[in-house]
PDB file of N, CA and C in Angstrom:
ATOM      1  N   UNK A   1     -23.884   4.520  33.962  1.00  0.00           N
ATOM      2  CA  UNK A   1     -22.515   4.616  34.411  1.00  0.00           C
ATOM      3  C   UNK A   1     -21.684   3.514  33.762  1.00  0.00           C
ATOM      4  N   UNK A   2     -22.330   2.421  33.769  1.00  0.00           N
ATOM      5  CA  UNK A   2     -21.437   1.131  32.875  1.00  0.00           C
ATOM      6  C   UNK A   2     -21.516   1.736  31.515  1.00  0.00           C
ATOM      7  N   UNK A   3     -21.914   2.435  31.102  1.00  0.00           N
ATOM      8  CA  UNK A   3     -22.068   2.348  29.577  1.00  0.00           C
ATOM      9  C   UNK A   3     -20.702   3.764  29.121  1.00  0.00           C
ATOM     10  N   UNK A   4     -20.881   4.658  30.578  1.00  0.00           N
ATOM     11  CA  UNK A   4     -19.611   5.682  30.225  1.00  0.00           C
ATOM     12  C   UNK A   4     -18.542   5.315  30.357  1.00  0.00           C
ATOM     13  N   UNK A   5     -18.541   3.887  31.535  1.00  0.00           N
ATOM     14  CA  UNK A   5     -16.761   3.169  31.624  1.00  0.00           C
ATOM     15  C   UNK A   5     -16.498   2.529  30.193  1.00  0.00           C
ATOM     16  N   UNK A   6     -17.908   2.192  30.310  1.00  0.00           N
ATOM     17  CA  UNK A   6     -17.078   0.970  28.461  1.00  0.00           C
ATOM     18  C   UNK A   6     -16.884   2.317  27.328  1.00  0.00           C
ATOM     19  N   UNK A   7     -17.363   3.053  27.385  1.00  0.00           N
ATOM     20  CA  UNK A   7     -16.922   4.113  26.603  1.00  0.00           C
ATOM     21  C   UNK A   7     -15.744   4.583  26.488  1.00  0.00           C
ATOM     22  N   UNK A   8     -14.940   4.646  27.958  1.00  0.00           N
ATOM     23  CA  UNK A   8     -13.689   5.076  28.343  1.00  0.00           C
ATOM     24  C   UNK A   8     -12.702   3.986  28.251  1.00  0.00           C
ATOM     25  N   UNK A   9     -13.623   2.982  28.919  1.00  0.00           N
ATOM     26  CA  UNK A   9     -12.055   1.940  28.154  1.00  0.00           C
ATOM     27  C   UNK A   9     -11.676   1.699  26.880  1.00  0.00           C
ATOM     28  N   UNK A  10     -13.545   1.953  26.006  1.00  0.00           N
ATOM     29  CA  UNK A  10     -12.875   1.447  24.742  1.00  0.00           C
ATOM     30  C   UNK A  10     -11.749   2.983  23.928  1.00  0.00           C
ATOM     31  N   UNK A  11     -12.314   3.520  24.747  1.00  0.00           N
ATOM     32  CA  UNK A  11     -11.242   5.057  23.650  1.00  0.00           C
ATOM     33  C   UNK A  11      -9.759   4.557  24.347  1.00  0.00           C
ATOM     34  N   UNK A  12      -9.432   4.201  25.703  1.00  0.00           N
ATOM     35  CA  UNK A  12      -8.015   4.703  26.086  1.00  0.00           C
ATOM     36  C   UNK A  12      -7.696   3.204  25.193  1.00  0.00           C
ATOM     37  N   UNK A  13      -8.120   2.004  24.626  1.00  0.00           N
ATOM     38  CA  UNK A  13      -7.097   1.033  24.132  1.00  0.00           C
ATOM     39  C   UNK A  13      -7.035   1.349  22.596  1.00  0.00           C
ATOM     40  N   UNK A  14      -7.297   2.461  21.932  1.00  0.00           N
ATOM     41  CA  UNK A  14      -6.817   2.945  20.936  1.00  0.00           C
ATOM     42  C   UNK A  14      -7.470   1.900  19.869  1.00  0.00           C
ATOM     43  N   UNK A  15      -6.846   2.283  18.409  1.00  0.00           N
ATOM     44  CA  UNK A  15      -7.539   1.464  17.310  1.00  0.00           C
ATOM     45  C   UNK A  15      -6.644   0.788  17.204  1.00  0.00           C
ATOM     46  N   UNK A  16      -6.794  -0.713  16.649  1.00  0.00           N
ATOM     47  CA  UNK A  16      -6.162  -1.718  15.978  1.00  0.00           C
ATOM     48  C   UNK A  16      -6.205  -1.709  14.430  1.00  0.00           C
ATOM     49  N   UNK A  17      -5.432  -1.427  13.730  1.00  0.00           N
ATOM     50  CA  UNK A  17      -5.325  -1.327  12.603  1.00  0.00           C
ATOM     51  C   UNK A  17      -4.873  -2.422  11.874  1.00  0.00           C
ATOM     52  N   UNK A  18      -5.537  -2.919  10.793  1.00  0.00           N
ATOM     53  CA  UNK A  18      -5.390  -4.569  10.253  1.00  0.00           C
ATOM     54  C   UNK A  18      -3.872  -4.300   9.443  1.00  0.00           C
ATOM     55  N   UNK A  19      -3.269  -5.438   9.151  1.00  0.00           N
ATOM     56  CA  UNK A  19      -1.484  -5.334   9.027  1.00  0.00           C
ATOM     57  C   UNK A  19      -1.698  -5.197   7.489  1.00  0.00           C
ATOM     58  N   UNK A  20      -0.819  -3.997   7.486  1.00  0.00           N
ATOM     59  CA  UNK A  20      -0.457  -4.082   5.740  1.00  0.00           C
ATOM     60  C   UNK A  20      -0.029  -5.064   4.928  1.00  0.00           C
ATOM     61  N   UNK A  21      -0.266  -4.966   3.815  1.00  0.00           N
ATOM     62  CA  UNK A  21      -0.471  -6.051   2.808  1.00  0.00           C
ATOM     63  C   UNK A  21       1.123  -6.430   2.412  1.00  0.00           C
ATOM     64  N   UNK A  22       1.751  -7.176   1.999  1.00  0.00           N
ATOM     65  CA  UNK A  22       3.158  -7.431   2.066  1.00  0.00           C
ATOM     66  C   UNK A  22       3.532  -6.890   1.073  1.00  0.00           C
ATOM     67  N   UNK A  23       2.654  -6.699  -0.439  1.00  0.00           N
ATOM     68  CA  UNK A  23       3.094  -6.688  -1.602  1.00  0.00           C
ATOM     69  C   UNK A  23       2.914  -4.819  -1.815  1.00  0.00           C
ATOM     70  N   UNK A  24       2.468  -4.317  -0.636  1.00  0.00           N
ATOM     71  CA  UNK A  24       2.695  -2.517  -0.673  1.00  0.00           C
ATOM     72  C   UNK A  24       3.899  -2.263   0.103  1.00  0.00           C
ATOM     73  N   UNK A  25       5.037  -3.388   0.575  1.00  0.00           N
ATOM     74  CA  UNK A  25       6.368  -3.330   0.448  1.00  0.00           C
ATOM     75  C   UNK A  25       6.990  -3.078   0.138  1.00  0.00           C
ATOM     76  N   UNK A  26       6.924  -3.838  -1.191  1.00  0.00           N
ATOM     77  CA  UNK A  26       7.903  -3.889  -2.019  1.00  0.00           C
ATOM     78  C   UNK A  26       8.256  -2.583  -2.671  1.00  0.00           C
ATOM     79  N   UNK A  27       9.294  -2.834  -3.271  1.00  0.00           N
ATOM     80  CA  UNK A  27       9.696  -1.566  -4.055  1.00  0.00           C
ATOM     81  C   UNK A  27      10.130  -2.113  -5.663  1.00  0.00           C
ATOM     82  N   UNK A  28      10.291  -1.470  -6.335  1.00  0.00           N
ATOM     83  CA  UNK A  28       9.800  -1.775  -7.856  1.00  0.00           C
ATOM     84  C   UNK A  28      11.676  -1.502  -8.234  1.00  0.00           C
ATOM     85  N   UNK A  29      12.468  -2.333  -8.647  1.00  0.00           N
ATOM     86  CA  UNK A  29      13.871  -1.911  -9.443  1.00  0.00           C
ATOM     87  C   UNK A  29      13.546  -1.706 -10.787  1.00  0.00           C
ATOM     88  N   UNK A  30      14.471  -1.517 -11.338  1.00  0.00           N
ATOM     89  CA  UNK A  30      15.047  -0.815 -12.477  1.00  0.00           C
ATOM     90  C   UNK A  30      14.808  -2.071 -13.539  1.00  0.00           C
ATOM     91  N   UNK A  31      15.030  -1.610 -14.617  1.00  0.00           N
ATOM     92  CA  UNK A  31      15.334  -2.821 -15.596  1.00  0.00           C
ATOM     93  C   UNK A  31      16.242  -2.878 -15.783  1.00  0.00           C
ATOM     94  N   UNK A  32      17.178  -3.849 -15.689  1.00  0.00           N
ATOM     95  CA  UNK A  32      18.386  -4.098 -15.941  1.00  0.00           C
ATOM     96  C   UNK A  32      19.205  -3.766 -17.378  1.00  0.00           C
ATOM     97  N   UNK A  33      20.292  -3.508 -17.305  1.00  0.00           N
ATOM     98  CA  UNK A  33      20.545  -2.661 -19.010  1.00  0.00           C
ATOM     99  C   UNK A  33      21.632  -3.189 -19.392  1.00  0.00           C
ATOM    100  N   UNK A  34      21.883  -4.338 -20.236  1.00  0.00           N
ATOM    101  CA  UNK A  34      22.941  -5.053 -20.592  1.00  0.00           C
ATOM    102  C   UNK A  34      23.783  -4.456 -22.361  1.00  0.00           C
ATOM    103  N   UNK A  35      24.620  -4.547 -22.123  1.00  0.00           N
ATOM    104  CA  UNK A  35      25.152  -4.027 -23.008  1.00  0.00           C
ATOM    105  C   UNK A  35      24.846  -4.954 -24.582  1.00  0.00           C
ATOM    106  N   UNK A  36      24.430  -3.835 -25.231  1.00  0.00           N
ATOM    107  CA  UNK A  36      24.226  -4.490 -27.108  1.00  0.00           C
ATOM    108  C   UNK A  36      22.483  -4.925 -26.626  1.00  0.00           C
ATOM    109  N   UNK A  37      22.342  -4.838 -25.783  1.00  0.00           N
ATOM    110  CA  UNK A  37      20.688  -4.451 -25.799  1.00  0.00           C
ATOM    111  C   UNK A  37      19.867  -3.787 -26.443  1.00  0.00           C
ATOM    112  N   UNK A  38      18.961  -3.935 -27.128  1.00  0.00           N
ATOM    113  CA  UNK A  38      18.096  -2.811 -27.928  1.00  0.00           C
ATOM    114  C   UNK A  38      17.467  -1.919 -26.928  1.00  0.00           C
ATOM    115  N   UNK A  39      17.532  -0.731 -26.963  1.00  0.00           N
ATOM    116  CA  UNK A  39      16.978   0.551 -26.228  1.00  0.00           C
ATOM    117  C   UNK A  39      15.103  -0.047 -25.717  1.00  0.00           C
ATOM    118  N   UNK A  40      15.068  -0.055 -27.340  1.00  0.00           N
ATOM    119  CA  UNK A  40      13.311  -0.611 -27.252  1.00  0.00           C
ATOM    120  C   UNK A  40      12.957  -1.258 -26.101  1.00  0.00           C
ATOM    121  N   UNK A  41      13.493  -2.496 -25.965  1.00  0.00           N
ATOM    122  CA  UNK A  41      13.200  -3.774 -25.196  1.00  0.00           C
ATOM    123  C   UNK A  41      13.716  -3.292 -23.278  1.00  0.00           C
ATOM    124  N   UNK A  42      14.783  -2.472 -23.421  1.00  0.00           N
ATOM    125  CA  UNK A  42      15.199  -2.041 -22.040  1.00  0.00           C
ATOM    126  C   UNK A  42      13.615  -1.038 -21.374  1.00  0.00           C
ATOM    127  N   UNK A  43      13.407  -0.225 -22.408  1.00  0.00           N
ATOM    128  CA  UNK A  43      12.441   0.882 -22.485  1.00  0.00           C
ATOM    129  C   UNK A  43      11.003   0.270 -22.170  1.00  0.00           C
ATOM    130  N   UNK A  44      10.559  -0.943 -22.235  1.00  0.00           N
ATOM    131  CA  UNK A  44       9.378  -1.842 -22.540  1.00  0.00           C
ATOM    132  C   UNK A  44       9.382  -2.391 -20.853  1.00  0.00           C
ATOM    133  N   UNK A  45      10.261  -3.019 -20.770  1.00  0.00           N
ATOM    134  CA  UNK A  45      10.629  -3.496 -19.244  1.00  0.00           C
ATOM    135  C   UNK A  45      10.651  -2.748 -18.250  1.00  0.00           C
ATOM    136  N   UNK A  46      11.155  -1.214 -18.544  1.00  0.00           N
ATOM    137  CA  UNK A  46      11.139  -0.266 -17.428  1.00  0.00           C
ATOM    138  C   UNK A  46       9.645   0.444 -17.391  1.00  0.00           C
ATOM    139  N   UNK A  47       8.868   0.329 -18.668  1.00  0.00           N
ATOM    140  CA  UNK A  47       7.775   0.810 -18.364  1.00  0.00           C
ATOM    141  C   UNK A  47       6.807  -0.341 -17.494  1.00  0.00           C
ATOM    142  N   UNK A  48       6.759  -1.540 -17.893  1.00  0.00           N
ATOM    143  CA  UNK A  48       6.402  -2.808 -17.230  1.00  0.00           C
ATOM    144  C   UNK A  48       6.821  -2.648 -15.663  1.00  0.00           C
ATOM    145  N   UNK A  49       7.809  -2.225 -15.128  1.00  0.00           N
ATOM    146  CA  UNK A  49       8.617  -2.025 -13.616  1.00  0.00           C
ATOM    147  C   UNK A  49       7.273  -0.730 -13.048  1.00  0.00           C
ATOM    148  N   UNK A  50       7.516   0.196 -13.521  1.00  0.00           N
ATOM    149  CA  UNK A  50       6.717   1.457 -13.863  1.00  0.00           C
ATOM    150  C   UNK A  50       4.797   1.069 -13.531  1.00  0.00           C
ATOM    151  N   UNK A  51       4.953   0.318 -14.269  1.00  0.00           N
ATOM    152  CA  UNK A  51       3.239  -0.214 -14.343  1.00  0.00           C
ATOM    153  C   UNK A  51       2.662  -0.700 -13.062  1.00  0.00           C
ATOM    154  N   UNK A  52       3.643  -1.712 -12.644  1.00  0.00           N
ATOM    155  CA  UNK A  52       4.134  -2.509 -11.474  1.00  0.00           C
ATOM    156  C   UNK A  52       3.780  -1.682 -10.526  1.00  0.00           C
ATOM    157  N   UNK A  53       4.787  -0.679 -10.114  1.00  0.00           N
ATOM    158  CA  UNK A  53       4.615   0.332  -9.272  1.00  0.00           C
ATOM    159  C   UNK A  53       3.187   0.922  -8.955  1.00  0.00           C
ATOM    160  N   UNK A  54       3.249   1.540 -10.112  1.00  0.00           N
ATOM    161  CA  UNK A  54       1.765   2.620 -10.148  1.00  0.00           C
ATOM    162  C   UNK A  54       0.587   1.306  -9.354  1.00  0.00           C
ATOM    163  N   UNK A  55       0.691  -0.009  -9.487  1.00  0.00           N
ATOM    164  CA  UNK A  55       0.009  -0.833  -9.242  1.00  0.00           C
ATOM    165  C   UNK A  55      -0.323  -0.541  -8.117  1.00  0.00           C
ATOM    166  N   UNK A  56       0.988  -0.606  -7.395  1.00  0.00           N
ATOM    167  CA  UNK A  56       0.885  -0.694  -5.958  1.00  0.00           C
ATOM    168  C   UNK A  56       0.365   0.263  -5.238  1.00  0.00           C
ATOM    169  N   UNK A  57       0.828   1.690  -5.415  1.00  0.00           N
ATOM    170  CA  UNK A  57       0.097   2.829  -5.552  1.00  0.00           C
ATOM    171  C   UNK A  57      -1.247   2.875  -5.335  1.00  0.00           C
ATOM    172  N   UNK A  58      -1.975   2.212  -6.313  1.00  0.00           N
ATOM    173  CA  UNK A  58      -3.269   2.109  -6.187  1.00  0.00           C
ATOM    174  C   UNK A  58      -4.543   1.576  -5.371  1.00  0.00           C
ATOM    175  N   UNK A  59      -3.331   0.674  -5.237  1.00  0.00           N
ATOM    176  CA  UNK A  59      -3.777  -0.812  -3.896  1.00  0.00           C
ATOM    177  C   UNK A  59      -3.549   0.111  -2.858  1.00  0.00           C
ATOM    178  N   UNK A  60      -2.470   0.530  -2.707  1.00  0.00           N
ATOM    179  CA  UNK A  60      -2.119   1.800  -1.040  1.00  0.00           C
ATOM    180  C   UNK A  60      -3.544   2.767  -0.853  1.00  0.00           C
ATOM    181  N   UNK A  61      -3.804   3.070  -2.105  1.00  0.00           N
ATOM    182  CA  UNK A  61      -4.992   4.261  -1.679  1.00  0.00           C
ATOM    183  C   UNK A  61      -6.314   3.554  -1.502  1.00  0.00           C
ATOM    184  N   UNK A  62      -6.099   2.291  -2.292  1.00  0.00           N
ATOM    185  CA  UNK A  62      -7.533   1.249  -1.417  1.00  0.00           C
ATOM    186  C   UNK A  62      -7.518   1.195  -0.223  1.00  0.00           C
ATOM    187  N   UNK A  63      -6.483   0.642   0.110  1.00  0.00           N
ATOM    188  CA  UNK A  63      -5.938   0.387   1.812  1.00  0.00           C
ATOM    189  C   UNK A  63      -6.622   1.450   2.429  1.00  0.00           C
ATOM    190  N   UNK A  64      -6.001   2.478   1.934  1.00  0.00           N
ATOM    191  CA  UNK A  64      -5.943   3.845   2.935  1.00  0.00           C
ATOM    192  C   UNK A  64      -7.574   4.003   3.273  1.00  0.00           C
ATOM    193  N   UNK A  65      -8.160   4.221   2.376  1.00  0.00           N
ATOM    194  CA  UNK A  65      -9.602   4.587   2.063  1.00  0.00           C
ATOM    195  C   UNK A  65     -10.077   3.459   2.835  1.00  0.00           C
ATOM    196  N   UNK A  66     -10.222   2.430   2.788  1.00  0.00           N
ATOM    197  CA  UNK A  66     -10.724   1.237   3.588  1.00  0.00           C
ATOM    198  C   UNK A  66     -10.770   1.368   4.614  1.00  0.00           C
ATOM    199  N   UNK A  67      -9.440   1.901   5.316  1.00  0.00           N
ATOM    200  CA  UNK A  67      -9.134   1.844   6.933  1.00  0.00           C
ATOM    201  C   UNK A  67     -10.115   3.320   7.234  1.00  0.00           C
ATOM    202  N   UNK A  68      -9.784   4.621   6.869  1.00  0.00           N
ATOM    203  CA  UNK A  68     -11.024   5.606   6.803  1.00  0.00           C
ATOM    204  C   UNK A  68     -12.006   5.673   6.808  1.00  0.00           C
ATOM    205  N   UNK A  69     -12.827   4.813   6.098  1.00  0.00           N
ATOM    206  CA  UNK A  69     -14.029   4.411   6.028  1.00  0.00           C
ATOM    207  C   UNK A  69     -14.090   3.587   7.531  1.00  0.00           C
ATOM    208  N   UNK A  70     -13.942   2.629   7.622  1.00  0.00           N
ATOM    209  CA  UNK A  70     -14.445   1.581   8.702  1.00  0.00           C
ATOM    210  C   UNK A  70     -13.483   2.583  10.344  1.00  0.00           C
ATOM    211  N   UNK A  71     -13.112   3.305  10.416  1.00  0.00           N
ATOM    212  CA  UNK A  71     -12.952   4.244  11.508  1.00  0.00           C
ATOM    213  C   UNK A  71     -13.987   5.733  11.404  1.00  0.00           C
ATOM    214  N   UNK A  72     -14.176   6.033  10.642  1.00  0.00           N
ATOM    215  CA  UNK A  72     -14.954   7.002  10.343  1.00  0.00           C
ATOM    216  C   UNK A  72     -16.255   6.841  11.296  1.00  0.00           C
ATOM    217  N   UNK A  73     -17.093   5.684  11.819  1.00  0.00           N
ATOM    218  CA  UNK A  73     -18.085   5.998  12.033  1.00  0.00           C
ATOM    219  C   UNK A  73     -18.124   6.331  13.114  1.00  0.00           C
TER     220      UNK A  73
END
């Protein structure tokens, strides 16, 4: 009978989920585009912004998968 209450308390206080990472925050801007700029160099930076991103992306689906795993069992 103790072992079906601790069963029941532990389901009704739900999961604690560890706090997201600060840097899957952020959001990725633009490259800035100044006039008499070479296209190239604007184009280089926005893919660099781009890279950035996809970064984070990647880290999110670690996260995700992490927290899945260690609730899963």
């Amino acid at each position: 009978m103790n072992r079906a209450a601790s069963a029941k308390g532990q389901a009704s206080a739900g999961v604690l989920l560890p706090p997201l990472p600060d840097d899957l925050r952020k959001t990725e801007p633009h490259a800035a585009v100044t006039e008499g700029q070479q296209l190239v160099s604007i184009l280089a930076r926005e893919r660099q912004a781009l890279d950035r991103a996809n970064s984070r992306v990647e880290r999110w689906q670690l996260f995700y998968e992490d927290i899945k795993r260690r609730f899963s069992h």
